[in-house]
C-alpha atoms as a PDB file:
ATOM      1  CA  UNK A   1    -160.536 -18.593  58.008  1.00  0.00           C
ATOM      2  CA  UNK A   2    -157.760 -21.021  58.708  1.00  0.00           C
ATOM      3  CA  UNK A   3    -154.683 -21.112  61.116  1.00  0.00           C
ATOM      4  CA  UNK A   4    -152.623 -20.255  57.971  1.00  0.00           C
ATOM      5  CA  UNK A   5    -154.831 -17.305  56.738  1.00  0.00           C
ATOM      6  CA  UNK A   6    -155.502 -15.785  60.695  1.00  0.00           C
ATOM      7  CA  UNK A   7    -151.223 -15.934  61.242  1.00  0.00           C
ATOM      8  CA  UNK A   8    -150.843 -13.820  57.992  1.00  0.00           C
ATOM      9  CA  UNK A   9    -153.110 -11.324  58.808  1.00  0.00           C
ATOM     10  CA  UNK A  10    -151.699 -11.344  62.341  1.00  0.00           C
ATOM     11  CA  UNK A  11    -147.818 -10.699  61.535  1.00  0.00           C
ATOM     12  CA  UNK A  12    -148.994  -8.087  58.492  1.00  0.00           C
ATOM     13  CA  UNK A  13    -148.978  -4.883  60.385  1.00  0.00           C
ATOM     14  CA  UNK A  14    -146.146  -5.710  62.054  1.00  0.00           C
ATOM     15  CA  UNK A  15    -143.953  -6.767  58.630  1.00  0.00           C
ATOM     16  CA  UNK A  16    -145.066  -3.534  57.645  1.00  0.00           C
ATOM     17  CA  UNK A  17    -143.478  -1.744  60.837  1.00  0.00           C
ATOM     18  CA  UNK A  18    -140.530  -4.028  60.360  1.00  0.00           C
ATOM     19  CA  UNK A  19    -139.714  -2.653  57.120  1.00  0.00           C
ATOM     20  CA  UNK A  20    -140.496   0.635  57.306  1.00  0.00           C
ATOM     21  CA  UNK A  21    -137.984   1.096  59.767  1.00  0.00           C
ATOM     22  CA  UNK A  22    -135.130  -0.217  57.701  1.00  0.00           C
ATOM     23  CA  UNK A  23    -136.345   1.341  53.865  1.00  0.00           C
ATOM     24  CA  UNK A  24    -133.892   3.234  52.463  1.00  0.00           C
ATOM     25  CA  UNK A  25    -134.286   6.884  53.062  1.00  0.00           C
ATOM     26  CA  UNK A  26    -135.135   9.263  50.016  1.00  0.00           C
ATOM     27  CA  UNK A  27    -132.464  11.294  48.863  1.00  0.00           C
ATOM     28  CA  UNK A  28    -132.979  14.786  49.962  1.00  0.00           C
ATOM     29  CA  UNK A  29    -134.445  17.098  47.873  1.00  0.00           C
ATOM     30  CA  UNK A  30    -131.917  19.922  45.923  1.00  0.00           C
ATOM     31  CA  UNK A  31    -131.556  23.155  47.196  1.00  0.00           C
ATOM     32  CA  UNK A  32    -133.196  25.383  45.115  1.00  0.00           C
ATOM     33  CA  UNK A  33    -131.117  27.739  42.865  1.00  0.00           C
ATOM     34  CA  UNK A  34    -132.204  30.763  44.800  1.00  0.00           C
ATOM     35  CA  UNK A  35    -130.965  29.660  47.722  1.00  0.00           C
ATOM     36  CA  UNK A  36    -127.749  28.450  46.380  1.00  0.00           C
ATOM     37  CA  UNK A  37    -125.675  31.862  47.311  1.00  0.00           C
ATOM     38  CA  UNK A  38    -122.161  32.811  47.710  1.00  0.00           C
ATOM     39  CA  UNK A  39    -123.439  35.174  50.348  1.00  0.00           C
ATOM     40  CA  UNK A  40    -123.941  34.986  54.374  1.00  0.00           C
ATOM     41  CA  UNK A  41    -126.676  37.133  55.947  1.00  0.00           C
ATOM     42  CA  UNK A  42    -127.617  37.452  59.531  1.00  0.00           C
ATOM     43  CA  UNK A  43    -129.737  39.549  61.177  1.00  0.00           C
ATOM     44  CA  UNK A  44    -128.727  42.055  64.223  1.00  0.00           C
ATOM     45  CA  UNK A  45    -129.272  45.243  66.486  1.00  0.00           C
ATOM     46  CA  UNK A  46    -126.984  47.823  67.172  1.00  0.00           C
ATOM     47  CA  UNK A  47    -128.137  51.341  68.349  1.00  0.00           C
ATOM     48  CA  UNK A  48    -132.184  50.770  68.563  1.00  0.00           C
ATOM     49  CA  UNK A  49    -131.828  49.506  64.725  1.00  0.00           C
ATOM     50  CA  UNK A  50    -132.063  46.252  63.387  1.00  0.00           C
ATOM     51  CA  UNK A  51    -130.051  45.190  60.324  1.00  0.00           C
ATOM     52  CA  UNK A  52    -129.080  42.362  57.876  1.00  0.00           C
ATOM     53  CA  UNK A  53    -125.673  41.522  57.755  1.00  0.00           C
ATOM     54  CA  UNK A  54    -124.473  40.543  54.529  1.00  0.00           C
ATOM     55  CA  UNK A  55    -121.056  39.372  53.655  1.00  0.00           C
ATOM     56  CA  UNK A  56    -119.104  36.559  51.728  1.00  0.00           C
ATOM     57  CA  UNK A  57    -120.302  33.326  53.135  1.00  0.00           C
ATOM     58  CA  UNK A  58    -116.472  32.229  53.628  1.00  0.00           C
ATOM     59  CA  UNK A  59    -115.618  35.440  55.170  1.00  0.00           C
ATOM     60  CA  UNK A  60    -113.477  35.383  58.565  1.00  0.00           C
ATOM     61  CA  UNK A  61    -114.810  37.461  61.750  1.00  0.00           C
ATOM     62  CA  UNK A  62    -111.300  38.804  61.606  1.00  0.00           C
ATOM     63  CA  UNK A  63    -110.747  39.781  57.743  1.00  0.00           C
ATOM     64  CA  UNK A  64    -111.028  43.566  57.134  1.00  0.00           C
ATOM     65  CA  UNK A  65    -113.420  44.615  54.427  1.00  0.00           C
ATOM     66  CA  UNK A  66    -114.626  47.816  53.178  1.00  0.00           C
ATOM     67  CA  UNK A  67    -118.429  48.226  54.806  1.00  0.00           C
ATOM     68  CA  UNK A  68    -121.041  49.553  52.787  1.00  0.00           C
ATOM     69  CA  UNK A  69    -124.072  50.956  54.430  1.00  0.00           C
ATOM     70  CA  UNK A  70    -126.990  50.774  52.294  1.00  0.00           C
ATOM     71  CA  UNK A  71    -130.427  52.716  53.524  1.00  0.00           C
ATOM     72  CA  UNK A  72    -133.756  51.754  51.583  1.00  0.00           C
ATOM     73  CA  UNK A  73    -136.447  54.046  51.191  1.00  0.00           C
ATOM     74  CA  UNK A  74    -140.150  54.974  52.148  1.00  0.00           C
ATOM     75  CA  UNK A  75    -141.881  51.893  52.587  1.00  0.00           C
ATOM     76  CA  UNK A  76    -139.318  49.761  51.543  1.00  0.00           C
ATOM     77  CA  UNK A  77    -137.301  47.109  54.132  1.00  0.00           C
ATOM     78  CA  UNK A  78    -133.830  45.642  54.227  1.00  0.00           C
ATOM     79  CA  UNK A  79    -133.265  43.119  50.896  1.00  0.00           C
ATOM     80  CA  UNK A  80    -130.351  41.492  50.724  1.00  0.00           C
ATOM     81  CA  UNK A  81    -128.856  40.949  47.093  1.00  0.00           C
ATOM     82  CA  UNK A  82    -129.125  37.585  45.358  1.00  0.00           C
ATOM     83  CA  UNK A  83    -125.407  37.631  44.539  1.00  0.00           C
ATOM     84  CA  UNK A  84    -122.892  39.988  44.929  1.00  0.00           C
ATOM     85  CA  UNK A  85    -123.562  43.314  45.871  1.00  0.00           C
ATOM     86  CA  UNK A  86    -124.037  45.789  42.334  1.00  0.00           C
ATOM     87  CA  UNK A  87    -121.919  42.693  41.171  1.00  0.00           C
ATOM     88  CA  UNK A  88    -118.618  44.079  42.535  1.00  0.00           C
ATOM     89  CA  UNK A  89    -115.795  42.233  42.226  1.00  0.00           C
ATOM     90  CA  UNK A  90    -114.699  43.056  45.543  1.00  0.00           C
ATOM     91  CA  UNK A  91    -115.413  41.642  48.937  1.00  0.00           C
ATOM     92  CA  UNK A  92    -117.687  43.835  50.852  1.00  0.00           C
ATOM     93  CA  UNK A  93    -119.170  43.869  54.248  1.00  0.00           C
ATOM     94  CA  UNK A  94    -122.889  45.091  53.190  1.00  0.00           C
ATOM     95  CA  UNK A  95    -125.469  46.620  56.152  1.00  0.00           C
ATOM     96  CA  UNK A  96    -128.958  46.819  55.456  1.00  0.00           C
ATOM     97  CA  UNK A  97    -130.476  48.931  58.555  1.00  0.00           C
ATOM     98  CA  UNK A  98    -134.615  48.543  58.617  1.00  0.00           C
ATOM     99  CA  UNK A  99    -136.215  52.159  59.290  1.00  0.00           C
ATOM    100  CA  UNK A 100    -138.528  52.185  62.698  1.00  0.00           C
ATOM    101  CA  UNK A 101    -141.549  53.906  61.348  1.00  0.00           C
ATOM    102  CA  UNK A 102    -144.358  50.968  59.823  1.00  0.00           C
ATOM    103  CA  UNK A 103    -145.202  52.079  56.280  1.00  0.00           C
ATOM    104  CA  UNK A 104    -147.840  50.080  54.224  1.00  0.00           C
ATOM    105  CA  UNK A 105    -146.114  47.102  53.447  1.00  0.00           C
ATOM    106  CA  UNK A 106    -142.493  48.157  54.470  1.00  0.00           C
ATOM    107  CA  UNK A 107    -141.069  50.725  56.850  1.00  0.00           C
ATOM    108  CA  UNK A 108    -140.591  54.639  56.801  1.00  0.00           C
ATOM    109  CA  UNK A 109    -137.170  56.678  58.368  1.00  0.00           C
ATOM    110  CA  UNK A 110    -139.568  59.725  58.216  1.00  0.00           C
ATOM    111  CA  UNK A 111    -143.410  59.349  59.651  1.00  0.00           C
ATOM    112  CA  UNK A 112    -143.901  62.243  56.822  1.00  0.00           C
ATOM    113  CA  UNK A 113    -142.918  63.012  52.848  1.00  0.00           C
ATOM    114  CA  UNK A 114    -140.401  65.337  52.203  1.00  0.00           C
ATOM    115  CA  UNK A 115    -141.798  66.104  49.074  1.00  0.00           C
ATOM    116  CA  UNK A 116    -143.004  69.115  50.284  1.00  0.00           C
ATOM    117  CA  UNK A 117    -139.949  70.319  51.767  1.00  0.00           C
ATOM    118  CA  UNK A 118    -139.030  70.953  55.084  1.00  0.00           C
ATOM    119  CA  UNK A 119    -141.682  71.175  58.200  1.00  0.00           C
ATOM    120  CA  UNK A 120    -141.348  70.360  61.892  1.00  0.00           C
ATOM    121  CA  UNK A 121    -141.937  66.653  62.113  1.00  0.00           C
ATOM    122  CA  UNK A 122    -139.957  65.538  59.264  1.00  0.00           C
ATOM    123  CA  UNK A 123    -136.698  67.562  60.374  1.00  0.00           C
ATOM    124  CA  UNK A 124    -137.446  66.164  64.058  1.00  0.00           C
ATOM    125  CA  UNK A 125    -137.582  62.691  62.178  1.00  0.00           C
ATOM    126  CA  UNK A 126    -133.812  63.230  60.701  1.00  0.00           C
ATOM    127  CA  UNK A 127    -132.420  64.403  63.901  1.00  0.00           C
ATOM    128  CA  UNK A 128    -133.461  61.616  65.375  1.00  0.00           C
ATOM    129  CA  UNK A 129    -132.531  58.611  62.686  1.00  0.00           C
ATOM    130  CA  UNK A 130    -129.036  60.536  62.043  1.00  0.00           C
ATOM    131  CA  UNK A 131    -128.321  60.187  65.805  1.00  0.00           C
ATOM    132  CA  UNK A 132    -129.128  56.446  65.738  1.00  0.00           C
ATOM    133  CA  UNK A 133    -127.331  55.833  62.721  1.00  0.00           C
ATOM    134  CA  UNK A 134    -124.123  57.639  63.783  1.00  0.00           C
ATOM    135  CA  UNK A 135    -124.375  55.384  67.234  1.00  0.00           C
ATOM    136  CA  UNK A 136    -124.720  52.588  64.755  1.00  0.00           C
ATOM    137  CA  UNK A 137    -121.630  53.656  62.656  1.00  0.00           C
ATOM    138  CA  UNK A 138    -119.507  53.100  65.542  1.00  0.00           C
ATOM    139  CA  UNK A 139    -120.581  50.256  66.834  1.00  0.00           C
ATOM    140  CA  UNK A 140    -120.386  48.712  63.786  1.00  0.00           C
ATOM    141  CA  UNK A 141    -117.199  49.829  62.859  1.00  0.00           C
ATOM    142  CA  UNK A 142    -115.696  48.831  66.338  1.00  0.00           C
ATOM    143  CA  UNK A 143    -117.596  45.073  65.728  1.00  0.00           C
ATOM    144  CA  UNK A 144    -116.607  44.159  62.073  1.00  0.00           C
ATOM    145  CA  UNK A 145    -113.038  45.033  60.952  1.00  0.00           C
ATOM    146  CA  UNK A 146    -113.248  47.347  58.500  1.00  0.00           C
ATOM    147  CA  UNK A 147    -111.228  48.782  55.745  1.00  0.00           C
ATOM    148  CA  UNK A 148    -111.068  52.888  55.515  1.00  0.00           C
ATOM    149  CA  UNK A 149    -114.273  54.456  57.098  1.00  0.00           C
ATOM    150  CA  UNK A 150    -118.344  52.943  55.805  1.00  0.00           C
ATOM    151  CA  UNK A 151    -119.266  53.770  52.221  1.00  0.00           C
ATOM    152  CA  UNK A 152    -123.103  54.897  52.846  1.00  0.00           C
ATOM    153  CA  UNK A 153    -125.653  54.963  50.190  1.00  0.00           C
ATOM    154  CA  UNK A 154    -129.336  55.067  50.497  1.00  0.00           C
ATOM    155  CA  UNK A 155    -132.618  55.359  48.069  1.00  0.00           C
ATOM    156  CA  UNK A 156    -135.152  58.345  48.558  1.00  0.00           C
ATOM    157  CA  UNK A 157    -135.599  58.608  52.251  1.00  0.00           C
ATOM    158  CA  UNK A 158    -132.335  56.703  52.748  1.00  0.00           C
ATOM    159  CA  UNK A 159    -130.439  59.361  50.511  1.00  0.00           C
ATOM    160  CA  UNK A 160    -131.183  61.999  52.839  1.00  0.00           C
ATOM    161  CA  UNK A 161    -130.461  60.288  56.001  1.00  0.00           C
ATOM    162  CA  UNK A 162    -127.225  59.324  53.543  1.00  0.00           C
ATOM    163  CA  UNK A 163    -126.897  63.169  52.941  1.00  0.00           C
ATOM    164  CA  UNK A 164    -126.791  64.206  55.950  1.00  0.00           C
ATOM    165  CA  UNK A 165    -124.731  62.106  57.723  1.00  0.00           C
ATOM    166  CA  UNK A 166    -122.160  63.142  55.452  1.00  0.00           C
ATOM    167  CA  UNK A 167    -122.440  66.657  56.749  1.00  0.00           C
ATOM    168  CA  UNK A 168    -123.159  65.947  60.319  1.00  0.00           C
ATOM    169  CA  UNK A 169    -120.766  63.140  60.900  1.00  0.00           C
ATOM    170  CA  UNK A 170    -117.688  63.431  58.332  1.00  0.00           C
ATOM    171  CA  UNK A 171    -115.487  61.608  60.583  1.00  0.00           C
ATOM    172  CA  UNK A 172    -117.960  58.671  60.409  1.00  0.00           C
ATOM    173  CA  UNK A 173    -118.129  57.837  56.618  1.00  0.00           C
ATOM    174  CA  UNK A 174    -116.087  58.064  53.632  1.00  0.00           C
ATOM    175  CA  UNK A 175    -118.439  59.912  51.415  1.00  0.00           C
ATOM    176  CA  UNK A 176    -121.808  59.525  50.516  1.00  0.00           C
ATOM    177  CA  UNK A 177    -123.671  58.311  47.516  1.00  0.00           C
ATOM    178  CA  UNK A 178    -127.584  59.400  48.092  1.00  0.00           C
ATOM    179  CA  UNK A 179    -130.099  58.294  45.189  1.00  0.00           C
ATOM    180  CA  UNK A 180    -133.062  60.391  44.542  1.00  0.00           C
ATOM    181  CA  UNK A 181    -132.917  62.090  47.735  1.00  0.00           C
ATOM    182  CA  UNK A 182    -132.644  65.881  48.707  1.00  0.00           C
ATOM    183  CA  UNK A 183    -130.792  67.926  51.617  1.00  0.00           C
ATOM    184  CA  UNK A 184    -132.988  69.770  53.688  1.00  0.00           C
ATOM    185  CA  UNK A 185    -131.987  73.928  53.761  1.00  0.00           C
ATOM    186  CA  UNK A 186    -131.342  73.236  57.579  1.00  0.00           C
ATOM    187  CA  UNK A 187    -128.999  71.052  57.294  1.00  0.00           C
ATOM    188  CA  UNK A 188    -126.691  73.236  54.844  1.00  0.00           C
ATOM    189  CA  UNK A 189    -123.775  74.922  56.947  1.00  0.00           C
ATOM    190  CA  UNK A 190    -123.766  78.755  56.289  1.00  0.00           C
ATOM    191  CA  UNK A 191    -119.940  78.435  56.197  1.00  0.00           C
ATOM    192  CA  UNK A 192    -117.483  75.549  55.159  1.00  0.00           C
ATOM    193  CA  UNK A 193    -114.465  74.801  56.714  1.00  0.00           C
ATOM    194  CA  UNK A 194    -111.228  74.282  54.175  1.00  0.00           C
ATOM    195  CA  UNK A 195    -109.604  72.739  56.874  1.00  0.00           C
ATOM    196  CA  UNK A 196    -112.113  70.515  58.869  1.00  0.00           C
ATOM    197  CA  UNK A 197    -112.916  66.796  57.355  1.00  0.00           C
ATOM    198  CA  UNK A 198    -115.359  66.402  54.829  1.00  0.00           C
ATOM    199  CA  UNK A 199    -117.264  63.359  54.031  1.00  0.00           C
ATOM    200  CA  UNK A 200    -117.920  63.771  49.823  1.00  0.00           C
ATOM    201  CA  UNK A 201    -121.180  63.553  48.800  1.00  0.00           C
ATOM    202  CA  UNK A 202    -122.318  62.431  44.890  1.00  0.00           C
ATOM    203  CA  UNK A 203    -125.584  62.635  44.379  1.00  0.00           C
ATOM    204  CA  UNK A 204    -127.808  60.440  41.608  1.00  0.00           C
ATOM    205  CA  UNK A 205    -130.808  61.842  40.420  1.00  0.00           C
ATOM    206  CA  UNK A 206    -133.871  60.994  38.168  1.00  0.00           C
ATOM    207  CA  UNK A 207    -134.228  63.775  35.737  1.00  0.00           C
ATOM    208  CA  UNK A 208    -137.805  63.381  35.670  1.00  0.00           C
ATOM    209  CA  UNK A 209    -138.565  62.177  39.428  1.00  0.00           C
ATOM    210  CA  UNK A 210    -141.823  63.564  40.387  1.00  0.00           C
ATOM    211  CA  UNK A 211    -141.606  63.051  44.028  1.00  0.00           C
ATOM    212  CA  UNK A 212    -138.549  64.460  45.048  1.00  0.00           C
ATOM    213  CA  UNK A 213    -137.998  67.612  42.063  1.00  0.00           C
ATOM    214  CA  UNK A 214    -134.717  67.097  40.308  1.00  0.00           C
ATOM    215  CA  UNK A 215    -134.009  70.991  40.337  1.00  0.00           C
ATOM    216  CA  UNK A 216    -134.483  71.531  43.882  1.00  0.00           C
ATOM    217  CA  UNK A 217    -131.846  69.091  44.700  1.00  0.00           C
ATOM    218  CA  UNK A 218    -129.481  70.432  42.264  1.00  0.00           C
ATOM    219  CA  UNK A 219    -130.008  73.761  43.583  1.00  0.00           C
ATOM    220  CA  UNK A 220    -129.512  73.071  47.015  1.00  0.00           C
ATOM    221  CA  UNK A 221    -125.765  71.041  46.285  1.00  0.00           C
ATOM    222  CA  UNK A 222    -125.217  73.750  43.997  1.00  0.00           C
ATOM    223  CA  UNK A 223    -125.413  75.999  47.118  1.00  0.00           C
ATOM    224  CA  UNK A 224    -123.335  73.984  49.112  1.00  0.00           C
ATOM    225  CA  UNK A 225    -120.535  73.183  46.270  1.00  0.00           C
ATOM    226  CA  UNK A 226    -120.462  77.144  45.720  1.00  0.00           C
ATOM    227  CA  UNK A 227    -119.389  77.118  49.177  1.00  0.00           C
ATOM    228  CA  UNK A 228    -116.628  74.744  48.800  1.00  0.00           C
ATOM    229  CA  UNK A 229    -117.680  71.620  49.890  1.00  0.00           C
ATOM    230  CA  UNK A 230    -117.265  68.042  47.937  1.00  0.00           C
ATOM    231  CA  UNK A 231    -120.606  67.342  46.419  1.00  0.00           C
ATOM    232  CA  UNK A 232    -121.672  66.549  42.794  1.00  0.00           C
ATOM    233  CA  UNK A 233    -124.867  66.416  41.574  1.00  0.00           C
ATOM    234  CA  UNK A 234    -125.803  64.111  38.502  1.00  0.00           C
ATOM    235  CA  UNK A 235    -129.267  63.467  36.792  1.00  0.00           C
ATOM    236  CA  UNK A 236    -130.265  60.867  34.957  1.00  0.00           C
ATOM    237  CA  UNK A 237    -132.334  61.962  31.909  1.00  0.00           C
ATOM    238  CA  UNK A 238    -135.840  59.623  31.375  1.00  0.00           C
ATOM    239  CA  UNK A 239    -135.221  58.623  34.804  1.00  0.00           C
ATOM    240  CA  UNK A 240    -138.277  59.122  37.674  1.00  0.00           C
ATOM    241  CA  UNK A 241    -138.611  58.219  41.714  1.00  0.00           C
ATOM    242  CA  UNK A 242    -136.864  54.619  41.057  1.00  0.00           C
ATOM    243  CA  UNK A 243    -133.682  52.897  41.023  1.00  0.00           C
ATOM    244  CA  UNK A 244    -133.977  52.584  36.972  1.00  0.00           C
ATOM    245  CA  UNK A 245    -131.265  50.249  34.851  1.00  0.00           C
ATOM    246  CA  UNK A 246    -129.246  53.448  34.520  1.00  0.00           C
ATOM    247  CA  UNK A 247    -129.471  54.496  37.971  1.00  0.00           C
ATOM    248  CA  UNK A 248    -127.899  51.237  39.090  1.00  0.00           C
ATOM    249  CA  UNK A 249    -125.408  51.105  36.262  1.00  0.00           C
ATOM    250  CA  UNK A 250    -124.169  54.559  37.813  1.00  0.00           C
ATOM    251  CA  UNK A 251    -124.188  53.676  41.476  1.00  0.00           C
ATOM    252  CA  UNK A 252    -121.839  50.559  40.590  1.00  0.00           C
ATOM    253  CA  UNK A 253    -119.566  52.882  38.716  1.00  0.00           C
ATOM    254  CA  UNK A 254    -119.173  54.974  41.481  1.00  0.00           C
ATOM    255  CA  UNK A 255    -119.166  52.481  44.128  1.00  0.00           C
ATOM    256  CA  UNK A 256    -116.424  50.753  42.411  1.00  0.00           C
ATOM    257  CA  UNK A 257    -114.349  54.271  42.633  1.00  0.00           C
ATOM    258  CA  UNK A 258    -115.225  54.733  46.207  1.00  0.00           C
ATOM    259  CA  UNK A 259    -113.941  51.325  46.851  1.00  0.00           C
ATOM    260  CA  UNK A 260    -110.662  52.179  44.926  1.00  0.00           C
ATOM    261  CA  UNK A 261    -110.457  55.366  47.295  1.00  0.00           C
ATOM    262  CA  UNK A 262    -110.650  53.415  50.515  1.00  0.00           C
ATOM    263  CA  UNK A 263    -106.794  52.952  52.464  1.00  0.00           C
ATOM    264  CA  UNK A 264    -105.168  49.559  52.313  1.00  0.00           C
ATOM    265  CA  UNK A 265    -105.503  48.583  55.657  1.00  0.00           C
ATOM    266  CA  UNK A 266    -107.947  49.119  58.802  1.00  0.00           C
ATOM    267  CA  UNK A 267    -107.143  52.449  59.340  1.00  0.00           C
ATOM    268  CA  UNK A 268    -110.042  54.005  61.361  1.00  0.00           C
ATOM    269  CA  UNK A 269    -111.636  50.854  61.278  1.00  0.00           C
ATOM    270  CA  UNK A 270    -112.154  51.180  65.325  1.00  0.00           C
ATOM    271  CA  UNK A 271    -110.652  47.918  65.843  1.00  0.00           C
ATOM    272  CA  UNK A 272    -109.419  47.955  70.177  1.00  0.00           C
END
């Protein structure tokens, strides 16, 4: 090899270095559409419970919204919405508590069904997530400013936690907007108050749900409504245990009135 050749194949590897360090950078890839979101989630604790935060990506710590809570069901989990929440034109605060209990894939609020009704365990069970939620009502009212009193919905499991917080803690929400749930006997009051607050409760119902029977949530709201308190009960004909097109399409309408029903300002918002 000659003197030439051997300084070539000396200074290669380091003209290779040399270079590298000054190519031009690729251009980073694009977000991906999905990810692209006018929405800002975090995740938190309050109470025992962990939760997703979910609210306008541009909103201030300081700007008062109207909170939504929003329980899932049986072996479901927290998801947050890939735009706006039921596609609401208003600004929301959205909470999306995670129940305790490991279920399959997701989590439970209940260790057991309540398609069988009411037994020991399961009514232990609802004592016990009602009394974390209600700590975690306050503390979230008193941490996010918040318009009128929480909006709280919730899906099978969630709509009877949803339920009966309404009853148990009226001061606490607005109303309540449970979705194929049912309200344990027990937690019926044998008399109703005219005069004490009441948290309204409209319940959404699959006709056909063959977990949670249609007609044995009806009759126990019926019960209650007889009594005098808010409630109204609404099935959904060809509708079973799911959040169905229709289902969804009846949650928004309502959500939207709820909204509408909410004060101006942050009046029991808990802001000190």
């Amino acid at each position: 090899m000659t003197w030439p050749q051997l300084v070539r194949v000396a200074v290669a590897p380091f003209a290779v270095l040399l270079l590298g360090s000054f190519a031009v950078p690729r251009p980073a890839p694009a977000e991906p559409a999905a990810l692209k979101s006018e929405l800002r989630v975090s995740r938190h604790f309050a109470a025992g419970l962990e939760y997703l935060l979910v609210e306008p990506r541009d909103a201030r710590p300081d700007e008062v919204l109207p909170m939504i809570v929003d329980l899932h069901g049986r072996g479901g989990r927290p998801a947050p919405p890939r735009g706006r929440y039921l596609d609401l034109d208003e600004r929301v605060r959205l909470i999306l508590p995670r129940a305790p209990e490991p279920a399959g894939d997701g989590y439970a609020w209940m260790p057991v069904s309540a398609h069988r009704g009411e037994s020991p365990e399961l009514l232990e069970a609802i004592d016990a997530r009602v009394q974390s939620l209600s700590l975690a009502l306050d503390r979230w009212r008193h941490r996010y400013p918040t318009r009128g009193r929480p909006i709280v919905t919730g899906f099978s499991q969630g709509g009877i936690l949803a339920a009966v917080l309404a009853l148990r803690e009226p001061t606490a929400v607005s109303q309540a907007i449970p979705v194929s749930g049912w309200l344990p006997p027990t937690y019926a009051p044998a008399r109703v108050d005219p005069f004490a607050p009441h948290a309204p409760i409209h319940a959404l119902h699959g006709a056909d749900d063959p977990v949670l029977d249609a007609g044995r949530t009806r009759a126990g709201l019926a019960e209650l409504r007889a009594k005098g308190y808010p409630v109204v009960f609404e099935a959904i004909d060809g509708v079973g245990h799911e959040l169905a097109p229709e289902t969804v399409d009846r949650l928004r309408a309502l959500m939207r009135r709820a909204l509408r029903a909410l004060p101006d300002d942050a009046e029991s918002s808990g802001l000190s």
